[in-house]
Protein backbone atom coordinates (compact mmCIF):
# COMPACT_ATOMS: atom_id res chain seq x y z
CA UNK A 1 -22.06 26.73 -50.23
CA UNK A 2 -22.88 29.24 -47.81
CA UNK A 3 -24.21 31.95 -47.99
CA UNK A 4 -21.03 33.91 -46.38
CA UNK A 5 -18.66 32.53 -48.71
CA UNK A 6 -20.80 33.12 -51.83
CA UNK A 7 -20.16 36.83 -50.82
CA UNK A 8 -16.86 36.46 -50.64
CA UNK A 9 -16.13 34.32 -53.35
CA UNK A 10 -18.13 32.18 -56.12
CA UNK A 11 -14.95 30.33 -56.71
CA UNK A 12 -14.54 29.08 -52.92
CA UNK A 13 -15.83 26.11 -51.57
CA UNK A 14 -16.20 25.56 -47.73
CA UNK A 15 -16.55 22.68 -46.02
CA UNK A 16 -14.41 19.90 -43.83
CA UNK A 17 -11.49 18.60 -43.89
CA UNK A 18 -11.75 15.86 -47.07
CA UNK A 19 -8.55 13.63 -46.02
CA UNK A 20 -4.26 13.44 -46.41
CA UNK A 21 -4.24 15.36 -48.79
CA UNK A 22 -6.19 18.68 -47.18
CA UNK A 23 -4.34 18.00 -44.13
CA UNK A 24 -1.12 18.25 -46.09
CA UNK A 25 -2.09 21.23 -47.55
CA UNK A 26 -2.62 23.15 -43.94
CA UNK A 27 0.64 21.68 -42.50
CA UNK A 28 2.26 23.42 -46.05
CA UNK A 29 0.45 27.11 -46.01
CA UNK A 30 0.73 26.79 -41.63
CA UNK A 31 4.51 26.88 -42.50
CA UNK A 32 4.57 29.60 -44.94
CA UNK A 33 2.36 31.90 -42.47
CA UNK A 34 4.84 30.42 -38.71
CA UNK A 35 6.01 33.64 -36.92
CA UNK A 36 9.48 31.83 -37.06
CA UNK A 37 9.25 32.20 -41.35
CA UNK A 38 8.61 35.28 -41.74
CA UNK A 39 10.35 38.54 -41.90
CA UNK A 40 9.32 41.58 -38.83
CA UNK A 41 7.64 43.57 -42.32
CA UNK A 42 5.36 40.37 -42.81
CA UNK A 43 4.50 39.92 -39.37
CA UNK A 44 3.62 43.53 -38.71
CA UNK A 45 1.04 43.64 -41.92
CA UNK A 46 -0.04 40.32 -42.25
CA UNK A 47 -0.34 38.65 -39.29
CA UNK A 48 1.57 35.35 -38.54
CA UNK A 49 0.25 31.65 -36.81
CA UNK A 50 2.42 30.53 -33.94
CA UNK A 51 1.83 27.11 -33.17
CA UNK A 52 3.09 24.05 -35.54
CA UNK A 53 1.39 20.95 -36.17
CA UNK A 54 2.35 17.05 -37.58
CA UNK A 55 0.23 15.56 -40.09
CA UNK A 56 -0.10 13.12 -37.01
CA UNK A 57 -2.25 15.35 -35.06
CA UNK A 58 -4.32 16.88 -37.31
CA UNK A 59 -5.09 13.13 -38.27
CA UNK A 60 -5.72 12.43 -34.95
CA UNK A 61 -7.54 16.58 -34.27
CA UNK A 62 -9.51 15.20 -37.74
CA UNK A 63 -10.82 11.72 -36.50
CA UNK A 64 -12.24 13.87 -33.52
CA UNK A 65 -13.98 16.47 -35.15
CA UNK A 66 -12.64 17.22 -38.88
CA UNK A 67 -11.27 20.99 -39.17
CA UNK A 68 -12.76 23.80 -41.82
CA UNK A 69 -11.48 24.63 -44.88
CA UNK A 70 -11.76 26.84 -47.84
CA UNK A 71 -10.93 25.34 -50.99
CA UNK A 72 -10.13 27.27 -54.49
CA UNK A 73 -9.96 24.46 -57.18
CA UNK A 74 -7.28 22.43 -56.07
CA UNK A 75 -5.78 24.35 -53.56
CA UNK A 76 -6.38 25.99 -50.38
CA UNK A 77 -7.28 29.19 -49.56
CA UNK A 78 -7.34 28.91 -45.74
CA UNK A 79 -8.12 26.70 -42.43
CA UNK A 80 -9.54 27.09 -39.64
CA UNK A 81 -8.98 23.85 -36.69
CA UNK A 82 -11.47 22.42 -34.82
CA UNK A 83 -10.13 21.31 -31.77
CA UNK A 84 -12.61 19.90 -29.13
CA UNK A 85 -11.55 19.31 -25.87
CA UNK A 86 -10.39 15.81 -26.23
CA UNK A 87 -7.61 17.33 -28.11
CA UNK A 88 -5.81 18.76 -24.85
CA UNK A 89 -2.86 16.46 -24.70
CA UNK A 90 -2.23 17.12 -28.55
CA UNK A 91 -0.37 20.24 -27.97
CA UNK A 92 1.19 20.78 -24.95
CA UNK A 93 1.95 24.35 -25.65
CA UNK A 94 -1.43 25.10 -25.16
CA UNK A 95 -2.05 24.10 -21.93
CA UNK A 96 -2.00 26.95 -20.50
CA UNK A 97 -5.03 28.11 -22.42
CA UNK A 98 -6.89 24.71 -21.71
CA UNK A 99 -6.14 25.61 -17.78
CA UNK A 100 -8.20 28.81 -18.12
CA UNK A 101 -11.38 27.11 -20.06
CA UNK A 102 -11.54 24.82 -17.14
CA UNK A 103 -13.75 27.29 -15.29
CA UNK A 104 -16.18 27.71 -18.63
CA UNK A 105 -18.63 25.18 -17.94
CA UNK A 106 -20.19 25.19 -21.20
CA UNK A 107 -20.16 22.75 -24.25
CA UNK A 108 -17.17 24.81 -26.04
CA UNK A 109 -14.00 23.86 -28.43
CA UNK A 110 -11.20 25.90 -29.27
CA UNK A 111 -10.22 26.99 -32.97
CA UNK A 112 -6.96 26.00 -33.35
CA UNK A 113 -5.82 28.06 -35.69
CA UNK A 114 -6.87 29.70 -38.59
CA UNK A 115 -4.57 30.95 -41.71
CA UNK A 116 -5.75 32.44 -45.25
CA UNK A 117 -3.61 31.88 -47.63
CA UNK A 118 -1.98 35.62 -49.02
CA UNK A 119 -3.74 35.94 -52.18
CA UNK A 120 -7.03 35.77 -50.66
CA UNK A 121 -6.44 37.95 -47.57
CA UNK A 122 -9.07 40.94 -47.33
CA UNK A 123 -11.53 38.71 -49.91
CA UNK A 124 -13.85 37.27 -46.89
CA UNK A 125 -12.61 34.11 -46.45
CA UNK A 126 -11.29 34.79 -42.50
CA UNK A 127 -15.12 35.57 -42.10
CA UNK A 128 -16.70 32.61 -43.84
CA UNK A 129 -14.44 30.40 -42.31
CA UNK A 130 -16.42 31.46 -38.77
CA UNK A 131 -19.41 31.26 -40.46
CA UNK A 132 -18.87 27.51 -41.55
CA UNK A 133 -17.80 26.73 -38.19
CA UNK A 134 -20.73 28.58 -36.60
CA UNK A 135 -22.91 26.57 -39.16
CA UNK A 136 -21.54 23.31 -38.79
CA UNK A 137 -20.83 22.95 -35.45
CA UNK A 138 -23.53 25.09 -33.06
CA UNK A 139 -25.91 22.21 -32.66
CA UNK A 140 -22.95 20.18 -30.41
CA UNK A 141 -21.40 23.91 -29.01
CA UNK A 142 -22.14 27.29 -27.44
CA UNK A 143 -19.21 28.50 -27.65
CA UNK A 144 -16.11 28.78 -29.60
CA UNK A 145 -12.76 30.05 -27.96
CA UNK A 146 -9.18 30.70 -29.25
CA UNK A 147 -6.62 32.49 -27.83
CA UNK A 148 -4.31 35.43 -30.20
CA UNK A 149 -1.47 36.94 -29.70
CA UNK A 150 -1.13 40.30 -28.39
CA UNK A 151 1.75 40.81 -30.96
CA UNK A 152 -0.94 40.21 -33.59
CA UNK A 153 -3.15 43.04 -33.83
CA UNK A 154 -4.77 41.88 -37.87
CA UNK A 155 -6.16 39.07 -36.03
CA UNK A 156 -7.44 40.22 -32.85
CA UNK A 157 -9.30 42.91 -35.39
CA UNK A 158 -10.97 39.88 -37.53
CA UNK A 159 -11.98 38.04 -34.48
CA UNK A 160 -13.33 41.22 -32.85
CA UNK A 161 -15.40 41.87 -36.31
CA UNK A 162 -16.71 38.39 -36.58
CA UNK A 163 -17.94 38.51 -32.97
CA UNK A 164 -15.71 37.32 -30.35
CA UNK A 165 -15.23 38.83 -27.18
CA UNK A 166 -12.10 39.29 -24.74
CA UNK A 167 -12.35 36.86 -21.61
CA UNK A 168 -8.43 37.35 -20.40
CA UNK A 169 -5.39 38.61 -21.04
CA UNK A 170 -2.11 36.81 -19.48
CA UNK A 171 0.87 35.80 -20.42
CA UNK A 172 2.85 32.23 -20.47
CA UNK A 173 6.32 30.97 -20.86
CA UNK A 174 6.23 32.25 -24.86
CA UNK A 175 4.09 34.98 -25.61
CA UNK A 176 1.15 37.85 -23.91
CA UNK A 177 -2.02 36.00 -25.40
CA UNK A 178 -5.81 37.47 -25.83
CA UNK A 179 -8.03 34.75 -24.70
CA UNK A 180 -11.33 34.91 -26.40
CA UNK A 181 -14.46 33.50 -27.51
CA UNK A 182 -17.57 33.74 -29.92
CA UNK A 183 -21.01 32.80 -27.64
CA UNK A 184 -23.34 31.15 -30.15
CA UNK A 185 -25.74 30.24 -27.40
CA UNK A 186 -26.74 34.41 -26.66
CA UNK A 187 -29.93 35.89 -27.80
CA UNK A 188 -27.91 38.14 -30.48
CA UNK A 189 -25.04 37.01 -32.32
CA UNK A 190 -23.59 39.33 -34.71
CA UNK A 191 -22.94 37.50 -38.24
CA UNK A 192 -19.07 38.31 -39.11
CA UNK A 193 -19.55 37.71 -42.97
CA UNK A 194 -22.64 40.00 -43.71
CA UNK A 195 -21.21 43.44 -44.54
CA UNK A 196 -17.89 43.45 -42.84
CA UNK A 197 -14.59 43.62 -44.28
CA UNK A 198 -12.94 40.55 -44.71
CA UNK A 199 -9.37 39.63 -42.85
């Protein structure tokens, strides 16, 4: 366990993605938490995930780099998707993010998405979820990007917390999104899970 999530939890577990079974269980709480299933209220307060997945690509996101997840005994309490670049063609409606990374010229991936479950929202697990990426995964990348958007304010505040950093603002055929990223490779990184709330 790490360090970050024994802060915000004894009872979590944090690791990757274990098989069917975990990836069935982020396809289930990714629907509970689309924009599209949730009422203006809920969207306003608790933030919302825009993008849907198949179990077939996060099988195939999973054989390329297996995503993060929090686990509470049988369940889980959140996800966070790994998605090197090699996942590009996966989802097409993020091409227009991919475009912009073209000019990054660093070894980077993108989160996916990431999605805490409601009944552990402001426990730390949105910031030990970084931190088990950051962990796990900084000895292959520099950087970590993901792109939020600017209709979601709760998580542009937990990924300004944990550390990341605007690059760009624009807007596509579906939404104005907040293109940033989390530099692991600079001299002084700011941990998101020591002392901070938790998203």
């Amino acid at each position: 366990m790490t360090q970050g999530v024994e802060r915000a939890s004894p009872a979590l577990e944090l690791g990757r993605v274990r098989g069917d079974l975990e990836l069935q269980q982020i396809l289930d709480l990714q629907r509970r938490n689309l924009v599209r299933n949730l009422d203006a209220p809920s969207v306003a307060a608790q933030g919302f995930v825009t993008v849907e997945h198949t179990l077939d690509v996060l099988r195939r996101m999973h054989d390329l780099e297996p995503s993060i997840v929090a686990r509470a005994s049988a369940s889980l309490a959140g996800y966070a998707l790994v998605m090197p670049v090699a996942c590009r063609p996966f989802v097409p409606a993020l091409e227009p993010m991919f475009q912009r990374l073209e000019k990054l010229g660093r070894r980077f991936y993108v989160m996916g998405q990431i999605c805490i479950d409601r009944p552990w929202r402001g426990r730390g697990v949105f910031d030990a979820l970084y931190q088990a990426h950051r962990e796990l995964l900084r000895d292959r990348y520099d950087l970590v990007v993901t792109e939020v958007s600017a209709r979601n304010p709760r998580s542009l505040r937990a990924h300004l917390r944990v550390g990341f950093q605007e690059l760009e603002r624009y807007r596509d055929a579906t939404d104005e999104w907040i293109l940033i990223g989390w530099d692991w490779s600079a001299s002084v990184n700011r941990p998101g899970a020591s002392g901070s709330p938790d998203g």
